[in-house]
C-alpha atoms as a PDB file:
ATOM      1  CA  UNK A   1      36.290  10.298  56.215  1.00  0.00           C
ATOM      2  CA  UNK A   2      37.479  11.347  53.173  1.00  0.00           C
ATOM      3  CA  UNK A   3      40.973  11.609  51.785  1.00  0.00           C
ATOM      4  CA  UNK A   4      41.718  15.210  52.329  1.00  0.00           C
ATOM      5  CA  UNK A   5      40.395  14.814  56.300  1.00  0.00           C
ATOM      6  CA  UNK A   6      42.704  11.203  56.284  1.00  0.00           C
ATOM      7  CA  UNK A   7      45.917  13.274  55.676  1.00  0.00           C
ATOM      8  CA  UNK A   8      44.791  15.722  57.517  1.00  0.00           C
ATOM      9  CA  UNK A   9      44.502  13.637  60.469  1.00  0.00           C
ATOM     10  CA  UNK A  10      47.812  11.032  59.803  1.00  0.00           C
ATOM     11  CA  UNK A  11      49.562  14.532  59.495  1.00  0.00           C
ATOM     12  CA  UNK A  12      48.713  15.861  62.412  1.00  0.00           C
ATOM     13  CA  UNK A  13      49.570  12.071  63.966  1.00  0.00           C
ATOM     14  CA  UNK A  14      53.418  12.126  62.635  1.00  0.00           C
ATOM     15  CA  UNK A  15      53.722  16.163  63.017  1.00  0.00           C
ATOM     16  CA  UNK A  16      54.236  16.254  59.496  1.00  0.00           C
ATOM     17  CA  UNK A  17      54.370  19.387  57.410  1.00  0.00           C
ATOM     18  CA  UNK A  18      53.028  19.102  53.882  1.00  0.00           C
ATOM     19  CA  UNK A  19      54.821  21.339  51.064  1.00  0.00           C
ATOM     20  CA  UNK A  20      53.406  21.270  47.381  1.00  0.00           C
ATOM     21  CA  UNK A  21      55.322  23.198  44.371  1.00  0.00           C
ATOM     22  CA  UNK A  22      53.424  25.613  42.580  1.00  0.00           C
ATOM     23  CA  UNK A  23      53.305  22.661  39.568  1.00  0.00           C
ATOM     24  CA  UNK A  24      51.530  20.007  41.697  1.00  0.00           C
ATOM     25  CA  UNK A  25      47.845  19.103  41.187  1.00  0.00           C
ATOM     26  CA  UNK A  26      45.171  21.144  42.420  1.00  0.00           C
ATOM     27  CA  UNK A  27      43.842  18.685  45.383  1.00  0.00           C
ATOM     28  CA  UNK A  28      47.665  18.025  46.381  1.00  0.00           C
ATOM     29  CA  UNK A  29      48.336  21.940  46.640  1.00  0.00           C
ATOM     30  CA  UNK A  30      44.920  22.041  48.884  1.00  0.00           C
ATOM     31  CA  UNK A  31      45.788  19.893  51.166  1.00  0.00           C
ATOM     32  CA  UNK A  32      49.419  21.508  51.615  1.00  0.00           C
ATOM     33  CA  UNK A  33      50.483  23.508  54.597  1.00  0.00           C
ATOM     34  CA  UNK A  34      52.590  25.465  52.352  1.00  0.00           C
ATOM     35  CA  UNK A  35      52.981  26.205  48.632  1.00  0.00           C
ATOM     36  CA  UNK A  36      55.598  27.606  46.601  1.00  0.00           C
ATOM     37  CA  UNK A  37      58.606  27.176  44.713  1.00  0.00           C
ATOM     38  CA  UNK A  38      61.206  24.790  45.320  1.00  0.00           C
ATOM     39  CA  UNK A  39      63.565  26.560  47.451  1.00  0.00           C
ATOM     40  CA  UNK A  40      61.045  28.383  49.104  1.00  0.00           C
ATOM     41  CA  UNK A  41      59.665  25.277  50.749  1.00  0.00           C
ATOM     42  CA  UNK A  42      62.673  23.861  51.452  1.00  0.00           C
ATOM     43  CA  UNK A  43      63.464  27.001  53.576  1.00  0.00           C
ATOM     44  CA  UNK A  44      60.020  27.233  54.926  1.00  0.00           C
ATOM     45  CA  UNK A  45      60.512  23.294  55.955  1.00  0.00           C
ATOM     46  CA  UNK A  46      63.962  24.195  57.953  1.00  0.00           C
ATOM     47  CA  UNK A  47      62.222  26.836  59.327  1.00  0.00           C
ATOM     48  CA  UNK A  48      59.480  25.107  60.750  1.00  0.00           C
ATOM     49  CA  UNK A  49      61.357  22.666  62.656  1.00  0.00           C
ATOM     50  CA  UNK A  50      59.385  19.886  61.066  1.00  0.00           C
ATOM     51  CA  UNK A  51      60.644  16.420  62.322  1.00  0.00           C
ATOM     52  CA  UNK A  52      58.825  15.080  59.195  1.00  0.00           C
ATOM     53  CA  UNK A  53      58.335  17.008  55.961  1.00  0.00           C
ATOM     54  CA  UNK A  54      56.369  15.550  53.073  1.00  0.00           C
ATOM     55  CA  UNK A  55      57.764  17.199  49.864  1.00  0.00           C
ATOM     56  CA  UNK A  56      55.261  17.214  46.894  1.00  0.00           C
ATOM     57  CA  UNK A  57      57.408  17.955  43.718  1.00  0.00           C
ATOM     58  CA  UNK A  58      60.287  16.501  41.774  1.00  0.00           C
ATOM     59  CA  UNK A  59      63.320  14.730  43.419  1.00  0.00           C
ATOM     60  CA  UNK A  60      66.067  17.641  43.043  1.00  0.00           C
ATOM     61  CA  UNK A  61      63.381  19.636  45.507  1.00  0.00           C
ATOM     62  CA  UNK A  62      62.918  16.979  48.163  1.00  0.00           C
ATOM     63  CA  UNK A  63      67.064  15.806  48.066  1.00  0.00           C
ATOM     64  CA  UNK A  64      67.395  19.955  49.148  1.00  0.00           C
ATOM     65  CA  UNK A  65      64.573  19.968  51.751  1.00  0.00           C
ATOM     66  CA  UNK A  66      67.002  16.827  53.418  1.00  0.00           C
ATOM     67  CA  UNK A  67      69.926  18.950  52.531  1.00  0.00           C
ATOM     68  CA  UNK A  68      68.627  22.008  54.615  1.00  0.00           C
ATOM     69  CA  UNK A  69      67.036  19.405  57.264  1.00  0.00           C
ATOM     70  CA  UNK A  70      69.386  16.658  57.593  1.00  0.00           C
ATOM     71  CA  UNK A  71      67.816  15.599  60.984  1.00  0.00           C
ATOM     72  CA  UNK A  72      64.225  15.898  59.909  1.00  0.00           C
ATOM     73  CA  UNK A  73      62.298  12.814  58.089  1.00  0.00           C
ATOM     74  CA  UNK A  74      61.744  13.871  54.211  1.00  0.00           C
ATOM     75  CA  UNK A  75      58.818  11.666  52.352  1.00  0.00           C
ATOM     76  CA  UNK A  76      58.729  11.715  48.612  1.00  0.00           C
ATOM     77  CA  UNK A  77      55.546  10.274  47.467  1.00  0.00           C
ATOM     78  CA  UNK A  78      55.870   8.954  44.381  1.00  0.00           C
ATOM     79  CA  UNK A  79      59.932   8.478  43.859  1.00  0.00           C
ATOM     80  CA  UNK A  80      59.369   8.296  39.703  1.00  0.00           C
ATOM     81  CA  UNK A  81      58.754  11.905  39.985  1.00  0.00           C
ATOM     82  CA  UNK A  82      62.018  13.007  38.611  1.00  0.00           C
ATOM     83  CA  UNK A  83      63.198  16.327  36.643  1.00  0.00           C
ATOM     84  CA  UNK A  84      64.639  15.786  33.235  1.00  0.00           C
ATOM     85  CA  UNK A  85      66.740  18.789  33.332  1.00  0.00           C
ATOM     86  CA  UNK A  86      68.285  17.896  36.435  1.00  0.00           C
ATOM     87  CA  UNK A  87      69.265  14.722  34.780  1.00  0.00           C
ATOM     88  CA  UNK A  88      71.100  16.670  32.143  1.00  0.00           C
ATOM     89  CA  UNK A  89      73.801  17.534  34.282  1.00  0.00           C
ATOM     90  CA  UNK A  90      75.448  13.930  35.426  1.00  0.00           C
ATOM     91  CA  UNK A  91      77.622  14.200  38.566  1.00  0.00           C
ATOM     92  CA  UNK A  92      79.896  12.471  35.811  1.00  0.00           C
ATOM     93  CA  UNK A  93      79.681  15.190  32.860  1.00  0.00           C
ATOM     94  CA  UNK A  94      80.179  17.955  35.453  1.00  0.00           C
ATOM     95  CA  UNK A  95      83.009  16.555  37.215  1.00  0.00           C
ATOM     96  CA  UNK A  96      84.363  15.834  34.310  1.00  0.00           C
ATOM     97  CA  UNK A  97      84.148  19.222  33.294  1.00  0.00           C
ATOM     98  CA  UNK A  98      85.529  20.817  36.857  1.00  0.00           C
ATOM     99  CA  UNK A  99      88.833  18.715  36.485  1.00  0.00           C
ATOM    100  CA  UNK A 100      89.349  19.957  33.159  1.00  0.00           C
ATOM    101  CA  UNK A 101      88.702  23.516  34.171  1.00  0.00           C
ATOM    102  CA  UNK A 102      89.561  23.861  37.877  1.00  0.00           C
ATOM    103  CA  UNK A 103      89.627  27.693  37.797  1.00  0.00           C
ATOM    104  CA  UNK A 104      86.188  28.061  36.334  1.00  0.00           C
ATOM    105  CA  UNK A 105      83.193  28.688  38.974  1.00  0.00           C
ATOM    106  CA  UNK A 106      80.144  26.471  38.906  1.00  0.00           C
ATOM    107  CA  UNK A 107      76.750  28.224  39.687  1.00  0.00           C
ATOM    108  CA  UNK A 108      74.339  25.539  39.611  1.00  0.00           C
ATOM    109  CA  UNK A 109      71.116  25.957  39.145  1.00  0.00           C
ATOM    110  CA  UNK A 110      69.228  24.997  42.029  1.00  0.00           C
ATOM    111  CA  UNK A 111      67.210  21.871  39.822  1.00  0.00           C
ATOM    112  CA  UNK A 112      70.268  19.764  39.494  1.00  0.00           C
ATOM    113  CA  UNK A 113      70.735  16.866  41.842  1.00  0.00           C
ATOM    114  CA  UNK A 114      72.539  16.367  45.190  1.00  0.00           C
ATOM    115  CA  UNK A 115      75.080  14.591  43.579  1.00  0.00           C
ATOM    116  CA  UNK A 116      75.785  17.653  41.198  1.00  0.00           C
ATOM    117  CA  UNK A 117      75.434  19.983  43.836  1.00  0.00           C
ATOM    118  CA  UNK A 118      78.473  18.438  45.825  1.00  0.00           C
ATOM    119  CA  UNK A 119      80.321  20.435  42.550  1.00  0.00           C
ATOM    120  CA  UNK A 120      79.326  23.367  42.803  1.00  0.00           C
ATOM    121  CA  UNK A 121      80.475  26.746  44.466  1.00  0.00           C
ATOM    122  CA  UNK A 122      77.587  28.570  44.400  1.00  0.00           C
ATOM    123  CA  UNK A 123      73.594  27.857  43.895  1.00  0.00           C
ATOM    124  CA  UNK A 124      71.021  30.479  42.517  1.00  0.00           C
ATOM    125  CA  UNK A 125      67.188  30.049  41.817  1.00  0.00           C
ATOM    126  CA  UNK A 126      65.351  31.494  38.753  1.00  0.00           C
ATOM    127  CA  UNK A 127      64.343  34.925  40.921  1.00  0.00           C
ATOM    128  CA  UNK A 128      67.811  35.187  42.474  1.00  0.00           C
ATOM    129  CA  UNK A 129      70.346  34.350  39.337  1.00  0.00           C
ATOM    130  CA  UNK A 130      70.547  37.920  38.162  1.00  0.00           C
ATOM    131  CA  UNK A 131      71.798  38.795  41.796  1.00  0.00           C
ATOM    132  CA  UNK A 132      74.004  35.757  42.123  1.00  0.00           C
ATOM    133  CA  UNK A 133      75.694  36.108  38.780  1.00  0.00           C
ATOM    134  CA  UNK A 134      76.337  40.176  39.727  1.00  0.00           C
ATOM    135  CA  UNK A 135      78.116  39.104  43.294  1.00  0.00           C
ATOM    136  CA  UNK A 136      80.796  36.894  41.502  1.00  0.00           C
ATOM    137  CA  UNK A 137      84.138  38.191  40.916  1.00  0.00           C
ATOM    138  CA  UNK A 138      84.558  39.618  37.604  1.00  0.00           C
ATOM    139  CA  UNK A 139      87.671  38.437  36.469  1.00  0.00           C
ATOM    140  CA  UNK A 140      86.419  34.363  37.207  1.00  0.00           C
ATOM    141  CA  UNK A 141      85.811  32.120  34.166  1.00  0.00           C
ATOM    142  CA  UNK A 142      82.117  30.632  34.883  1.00  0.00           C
ATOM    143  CA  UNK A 143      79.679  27.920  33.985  1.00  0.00           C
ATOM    144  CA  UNK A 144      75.886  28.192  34.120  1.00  0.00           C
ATOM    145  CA  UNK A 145      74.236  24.809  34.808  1.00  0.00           C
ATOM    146  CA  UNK A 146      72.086  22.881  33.454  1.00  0.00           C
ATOM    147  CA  UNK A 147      69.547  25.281  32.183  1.00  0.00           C
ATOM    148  CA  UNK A 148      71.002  26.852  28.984  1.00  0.00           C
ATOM    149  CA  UNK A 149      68.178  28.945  28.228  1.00  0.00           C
ATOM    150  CA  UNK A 150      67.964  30.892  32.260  1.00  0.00           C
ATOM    151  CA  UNK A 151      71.665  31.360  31.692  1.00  0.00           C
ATOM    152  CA  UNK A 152      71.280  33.243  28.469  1.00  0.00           C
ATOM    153  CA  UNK A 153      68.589  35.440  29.855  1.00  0.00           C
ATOM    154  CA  UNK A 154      71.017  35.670  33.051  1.00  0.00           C
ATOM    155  CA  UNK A 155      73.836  36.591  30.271  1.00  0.00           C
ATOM    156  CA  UNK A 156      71.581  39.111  28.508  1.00  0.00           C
ATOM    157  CA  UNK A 157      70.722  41.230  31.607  1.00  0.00           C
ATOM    158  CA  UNK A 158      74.191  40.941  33.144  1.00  0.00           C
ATOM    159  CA  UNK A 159      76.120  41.601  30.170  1.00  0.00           C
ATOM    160  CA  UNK A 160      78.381  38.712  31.928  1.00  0.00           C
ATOM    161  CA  UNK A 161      79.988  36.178  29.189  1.00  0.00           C
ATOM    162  CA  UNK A 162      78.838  32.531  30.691  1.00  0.00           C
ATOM    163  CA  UNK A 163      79.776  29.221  29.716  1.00  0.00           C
ATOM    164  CA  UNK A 164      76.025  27.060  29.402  1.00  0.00           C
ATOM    165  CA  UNK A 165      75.749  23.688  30.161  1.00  0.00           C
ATOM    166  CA  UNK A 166      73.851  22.317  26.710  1.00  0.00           C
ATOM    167  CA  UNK A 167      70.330  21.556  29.626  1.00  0.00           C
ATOM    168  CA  UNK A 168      66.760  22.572  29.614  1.00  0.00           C
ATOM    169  CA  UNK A 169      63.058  22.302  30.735  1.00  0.00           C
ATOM    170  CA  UNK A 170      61.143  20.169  28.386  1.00  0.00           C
ATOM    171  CA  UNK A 171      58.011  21.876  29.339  1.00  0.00           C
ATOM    172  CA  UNK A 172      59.481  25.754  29.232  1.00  0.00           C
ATOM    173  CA  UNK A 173      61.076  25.006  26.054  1.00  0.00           C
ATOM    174  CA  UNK A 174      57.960  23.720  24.142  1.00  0.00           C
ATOM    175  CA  UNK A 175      56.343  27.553  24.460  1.00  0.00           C
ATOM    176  CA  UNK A 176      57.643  29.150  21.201  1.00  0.00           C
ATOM    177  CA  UNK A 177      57.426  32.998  20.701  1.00  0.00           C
ATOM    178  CA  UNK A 178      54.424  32.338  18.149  1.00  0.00           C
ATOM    179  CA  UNK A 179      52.772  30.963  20.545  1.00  0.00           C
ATOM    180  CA  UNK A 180      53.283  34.375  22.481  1.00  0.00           C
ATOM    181  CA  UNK A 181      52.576  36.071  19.629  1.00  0.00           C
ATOM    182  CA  UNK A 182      49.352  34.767  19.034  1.00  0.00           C
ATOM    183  CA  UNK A 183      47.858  35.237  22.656  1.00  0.00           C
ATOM    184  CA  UNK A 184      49.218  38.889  22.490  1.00  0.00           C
ATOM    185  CA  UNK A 185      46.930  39.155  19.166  1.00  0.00           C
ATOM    186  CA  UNK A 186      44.004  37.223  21.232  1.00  0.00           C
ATOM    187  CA  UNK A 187      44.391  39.504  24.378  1.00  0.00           C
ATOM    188  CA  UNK A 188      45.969  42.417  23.672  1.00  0.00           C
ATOM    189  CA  UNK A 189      45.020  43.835  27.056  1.00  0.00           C
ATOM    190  CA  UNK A 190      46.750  41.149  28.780  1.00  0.00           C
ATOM    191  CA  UNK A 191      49.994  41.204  30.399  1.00  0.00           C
ATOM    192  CA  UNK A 192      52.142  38.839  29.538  1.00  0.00           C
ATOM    193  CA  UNK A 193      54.764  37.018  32.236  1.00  0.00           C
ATOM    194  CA  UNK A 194      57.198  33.855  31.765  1.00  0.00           C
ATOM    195  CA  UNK A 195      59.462  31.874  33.293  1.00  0.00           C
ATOM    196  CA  UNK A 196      63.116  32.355  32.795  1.00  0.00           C
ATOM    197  CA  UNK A 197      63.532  28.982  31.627  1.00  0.00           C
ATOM    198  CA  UNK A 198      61.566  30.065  28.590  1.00  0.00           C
ATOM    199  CA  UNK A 199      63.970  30.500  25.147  1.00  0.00           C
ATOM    200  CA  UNK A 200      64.969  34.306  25.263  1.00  0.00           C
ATOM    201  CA  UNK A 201      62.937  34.456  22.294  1.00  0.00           C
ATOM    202  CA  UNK A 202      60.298  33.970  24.423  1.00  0.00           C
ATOM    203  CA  UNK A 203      61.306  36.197  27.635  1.00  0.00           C
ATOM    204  CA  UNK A 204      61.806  39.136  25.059  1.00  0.00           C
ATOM    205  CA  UNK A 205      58.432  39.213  24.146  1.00  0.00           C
ATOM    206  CA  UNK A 206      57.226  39.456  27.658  1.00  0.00           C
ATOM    207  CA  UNK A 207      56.302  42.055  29.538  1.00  0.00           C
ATOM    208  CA  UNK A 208      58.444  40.080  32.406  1.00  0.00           C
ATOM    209  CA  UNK A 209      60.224  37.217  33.112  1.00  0.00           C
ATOM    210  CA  UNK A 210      59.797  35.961  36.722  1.00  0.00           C
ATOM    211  CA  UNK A 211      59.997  32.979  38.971  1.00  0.00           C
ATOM    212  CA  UNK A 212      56.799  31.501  40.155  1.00  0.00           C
ATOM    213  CA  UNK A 213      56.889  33.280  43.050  1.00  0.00           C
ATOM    214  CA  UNK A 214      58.030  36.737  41.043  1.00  0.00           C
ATOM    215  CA  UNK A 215      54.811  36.013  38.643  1.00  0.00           C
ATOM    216  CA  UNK A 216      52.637  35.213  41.974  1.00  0.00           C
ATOM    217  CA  UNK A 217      53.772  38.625  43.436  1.00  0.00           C
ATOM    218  CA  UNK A 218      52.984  40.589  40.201  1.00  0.00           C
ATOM    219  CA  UNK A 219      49.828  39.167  39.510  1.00  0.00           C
ATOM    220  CA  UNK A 220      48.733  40.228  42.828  1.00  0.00           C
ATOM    221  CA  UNK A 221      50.005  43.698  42.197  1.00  0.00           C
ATOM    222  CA  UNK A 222      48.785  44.087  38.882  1.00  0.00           C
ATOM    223  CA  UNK A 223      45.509  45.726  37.614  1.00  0.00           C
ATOM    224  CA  UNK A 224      45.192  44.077  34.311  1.00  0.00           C
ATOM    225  CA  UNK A 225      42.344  41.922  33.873  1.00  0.00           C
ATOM    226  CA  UNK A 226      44.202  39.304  31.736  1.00  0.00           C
ATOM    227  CA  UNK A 227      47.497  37.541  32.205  1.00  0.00           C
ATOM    228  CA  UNK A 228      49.102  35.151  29.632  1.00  0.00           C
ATOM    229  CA  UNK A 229      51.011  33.167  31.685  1.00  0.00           C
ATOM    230  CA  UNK A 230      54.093  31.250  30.319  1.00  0.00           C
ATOM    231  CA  UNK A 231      55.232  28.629  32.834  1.00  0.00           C
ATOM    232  CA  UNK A 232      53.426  25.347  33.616  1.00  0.00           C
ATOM    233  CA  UNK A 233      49.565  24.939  34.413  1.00  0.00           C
ATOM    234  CA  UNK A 234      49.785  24.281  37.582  1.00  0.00           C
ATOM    235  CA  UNK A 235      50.414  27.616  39.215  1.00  0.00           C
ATOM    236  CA  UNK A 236      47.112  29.091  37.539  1.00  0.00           C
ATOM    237  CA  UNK A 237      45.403  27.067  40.052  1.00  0.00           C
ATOM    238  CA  UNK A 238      46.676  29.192  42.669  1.00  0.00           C
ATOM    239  CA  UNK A 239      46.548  32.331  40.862  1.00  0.00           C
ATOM    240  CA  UNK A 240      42.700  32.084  40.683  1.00  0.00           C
ATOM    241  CA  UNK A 241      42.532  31.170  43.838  1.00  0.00           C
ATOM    242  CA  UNK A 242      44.664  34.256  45.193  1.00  0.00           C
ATOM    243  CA  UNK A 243      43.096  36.428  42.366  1.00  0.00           C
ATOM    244  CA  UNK A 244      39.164  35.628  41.580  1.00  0.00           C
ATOM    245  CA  UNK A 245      38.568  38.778  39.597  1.00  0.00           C
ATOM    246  CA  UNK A 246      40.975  38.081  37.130  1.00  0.00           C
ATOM    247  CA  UNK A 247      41.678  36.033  33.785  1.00  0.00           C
ATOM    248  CA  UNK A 248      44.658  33.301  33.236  1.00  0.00           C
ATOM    249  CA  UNK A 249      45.262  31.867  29.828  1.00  0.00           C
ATOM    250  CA  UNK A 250      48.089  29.572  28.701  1.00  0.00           C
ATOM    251  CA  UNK A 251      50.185  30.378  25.864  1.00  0.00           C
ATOM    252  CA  UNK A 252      49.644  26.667  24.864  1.00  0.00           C
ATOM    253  CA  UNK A 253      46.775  24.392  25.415  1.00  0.00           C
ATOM    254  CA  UNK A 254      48.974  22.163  28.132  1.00  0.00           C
ATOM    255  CA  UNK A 255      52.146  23.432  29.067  1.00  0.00           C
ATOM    256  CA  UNK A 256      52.526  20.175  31.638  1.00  0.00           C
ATOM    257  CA  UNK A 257      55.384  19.230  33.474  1.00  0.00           C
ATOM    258  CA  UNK A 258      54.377  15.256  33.943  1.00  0.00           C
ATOM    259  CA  UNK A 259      56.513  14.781  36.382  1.00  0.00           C
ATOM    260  CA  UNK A 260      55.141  17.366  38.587  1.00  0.00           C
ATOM    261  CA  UNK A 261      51.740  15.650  37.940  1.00  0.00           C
ATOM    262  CA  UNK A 262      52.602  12.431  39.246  1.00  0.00           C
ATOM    263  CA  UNK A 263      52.322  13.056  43.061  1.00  0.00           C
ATOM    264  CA  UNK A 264      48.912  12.091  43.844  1.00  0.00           C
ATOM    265  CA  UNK A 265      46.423  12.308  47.086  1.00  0.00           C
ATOM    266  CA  UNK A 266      46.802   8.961  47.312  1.00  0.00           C
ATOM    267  CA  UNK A 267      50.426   9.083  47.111  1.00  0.00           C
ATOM    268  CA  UNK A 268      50.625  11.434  49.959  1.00  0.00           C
ATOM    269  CA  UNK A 269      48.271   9.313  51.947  1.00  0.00           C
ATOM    270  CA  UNK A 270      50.224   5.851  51.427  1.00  0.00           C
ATOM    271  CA  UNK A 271      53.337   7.954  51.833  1.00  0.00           C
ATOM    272  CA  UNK A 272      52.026   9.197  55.606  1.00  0.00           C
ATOM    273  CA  UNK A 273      50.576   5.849  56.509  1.00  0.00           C
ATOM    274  CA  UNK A 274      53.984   3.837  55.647  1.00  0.00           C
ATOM    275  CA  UNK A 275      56.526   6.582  56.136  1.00  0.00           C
ATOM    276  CA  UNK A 276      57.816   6.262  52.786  1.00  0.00           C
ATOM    277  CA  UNK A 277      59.460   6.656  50.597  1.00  0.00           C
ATOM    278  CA  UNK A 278      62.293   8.587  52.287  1.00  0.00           C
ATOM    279  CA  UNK A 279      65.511  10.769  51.100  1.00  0.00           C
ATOM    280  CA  UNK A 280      68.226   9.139  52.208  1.00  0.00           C
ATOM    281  CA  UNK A 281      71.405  10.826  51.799  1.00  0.00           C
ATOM    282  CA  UNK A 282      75.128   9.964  52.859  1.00  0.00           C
ATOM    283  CA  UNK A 283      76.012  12.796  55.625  1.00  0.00           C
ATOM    284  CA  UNK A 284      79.028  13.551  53.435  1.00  0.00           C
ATOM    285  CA  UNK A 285      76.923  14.511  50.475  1.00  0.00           C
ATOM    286  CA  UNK A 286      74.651  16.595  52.201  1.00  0.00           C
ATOM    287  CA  UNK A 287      77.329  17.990  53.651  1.00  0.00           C
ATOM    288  CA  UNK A 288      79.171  19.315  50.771  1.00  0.00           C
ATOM    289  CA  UNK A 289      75.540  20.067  48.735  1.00  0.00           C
ATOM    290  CA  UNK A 290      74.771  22.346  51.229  1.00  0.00           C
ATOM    291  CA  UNK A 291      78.118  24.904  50.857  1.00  0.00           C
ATOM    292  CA  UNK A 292      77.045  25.905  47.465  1.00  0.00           C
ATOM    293  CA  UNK A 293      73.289  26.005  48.672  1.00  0.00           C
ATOM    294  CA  UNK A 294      74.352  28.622  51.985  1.00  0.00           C
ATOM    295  CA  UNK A 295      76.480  30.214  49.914  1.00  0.00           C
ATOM    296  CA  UNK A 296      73.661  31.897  47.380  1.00  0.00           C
ATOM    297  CA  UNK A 297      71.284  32.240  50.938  1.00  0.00           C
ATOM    298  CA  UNK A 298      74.055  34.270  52.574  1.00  0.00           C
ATOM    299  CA  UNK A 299      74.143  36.674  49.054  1.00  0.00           C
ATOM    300  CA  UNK A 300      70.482  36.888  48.933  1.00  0.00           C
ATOM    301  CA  UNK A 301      69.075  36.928  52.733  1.00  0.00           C
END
């Protein structure tokens, strides 16, 4: 038997559901029951009724799958996988911040920890921020966390003044607009899409800036033969798998997220076959995380 067929068959043995981020490796997406972005899992995992959900991504994405499914078992495979930028934005530093300006709203990204999330009054993804931003009263002070670039973008199609918590992707940031340049030059009949978290440099030379699932939709709808796509590797995978016919080219050679890299099969296996490691959160944690996180789904559903 081999490893594929071995999850495959522990899964089916713990009633497990398997959910992979768009960034994961190829062979960990394949063997997933579900793929997508972060907060698309999660709700997919709640919505299943999974008693045990195996989250393949960062930590910020499994801590919310336990914060939408407190009663449900949530494995991590491989607990080093971490996201910087959620680490930019210490419980600490934001608190910090919330006593000093109690009036102000926090919209926190959705990548920040549970911890951080405790803070916050309201959540927003990359493909719902716009909205988010738009349904807050206009007279509130507010501040954008941790991902200073999406909140500029945010700022720049909202006309809204933000406050930005000084945060970022590592692996967004590193695409420079030359770099978009220079594919544009290459493939001039490509379209171009990015990621939000890109420097609005970047997003204005685009043709769009979506989330992974906005760039997964648009693909699909497109008819150009050629898409330079600025986000990490990972989701091309899945776009040539959805989309044969067509061409995918990085703006970069390896625009690599290494966390997101670090889940392996044989992670997920060991992970299955001991039932760890788990997300374990304090009740009151998850209790306050999740306000901020029902608060953007009752905007947006």
């Amino acid at each position: 038997m081999n490893m594929p067929e071995e999850i495959g068959k522990l899964k089916q043995e713990r009633g497990a559901v398997i959910l992979a981020h768009n960034y994961t490796l190829p062979e960990v997406q394949d063997v997933a029951d579900f793929v997508g972005d972060s907060l698309e899992l999660s709700v997919r995992a709640k919505e299943s009724g999974a008693g045990v959900i195996v989250f393949c991504g960062v930590l910020f994405m499994a801590e919310t799958a336990k914060i939408l499914s407190p009663d449900s078992v949530v494995l991590h495979p491989n607990p080093f996988a971490g996201c910087p930028m959620a680490d930019m934005a210490k419980f600490e530093a934001v608190r910090e911040y919330k006593e000093a300006h109690p009036d102000s709203l926090l919209v926190a990204y959705v990548n920040t920890s549970a911890a951080t999330k405790t803070l916050a009054d309201i959540c927003c993804t990359s493909g719902n921020a716009e909205r988010i931003i738009r349904s807050l009263p206009p007279e509130k002070r507010i501040l954008f966390l941790p991902d200073a670039n999406l909140g500029k973008n945010i700022m720049d199609q909202t006309g809204r003044p933000m406050e930005l918590w000084p945060g970022y992707c590592p692996t967004h940031d590193r695409i420079l607009p030359e770099a978009i340049q220079r594919q544009r030059r290459e493939h001039p009949e490509a379209e171009v899409l990015v990621h939000p978290e890109c420097r609005p440099a970047v997003t204005e030379l685009a043709d769009q800036a979506l989330s992974t699932g906005g760039m997964l939709r648009q693909v699909r709808a497109s008819t150009a033969p050629e898409f330079i796509i600025g986000t990490e590797i990972g989701i091309i995978h899945r776009m040539k798998r959805e989309n044969p016919g067509k061409t995918f080219i990085p703006p970069i050679p390896h625009p690599v997220c290494p966390n997101m890299k670090k889940i392996s099969l044989e992670d997920v296996l060991s992970s299955l076959q001991d039932f760890s490691p788990q997300i374990a959160l304090p009740p009151a944690v998850m209790d306050l995380a999740r306000q901020p996180l029902e608060r953007m789904l009752a905007v947006t559903s």
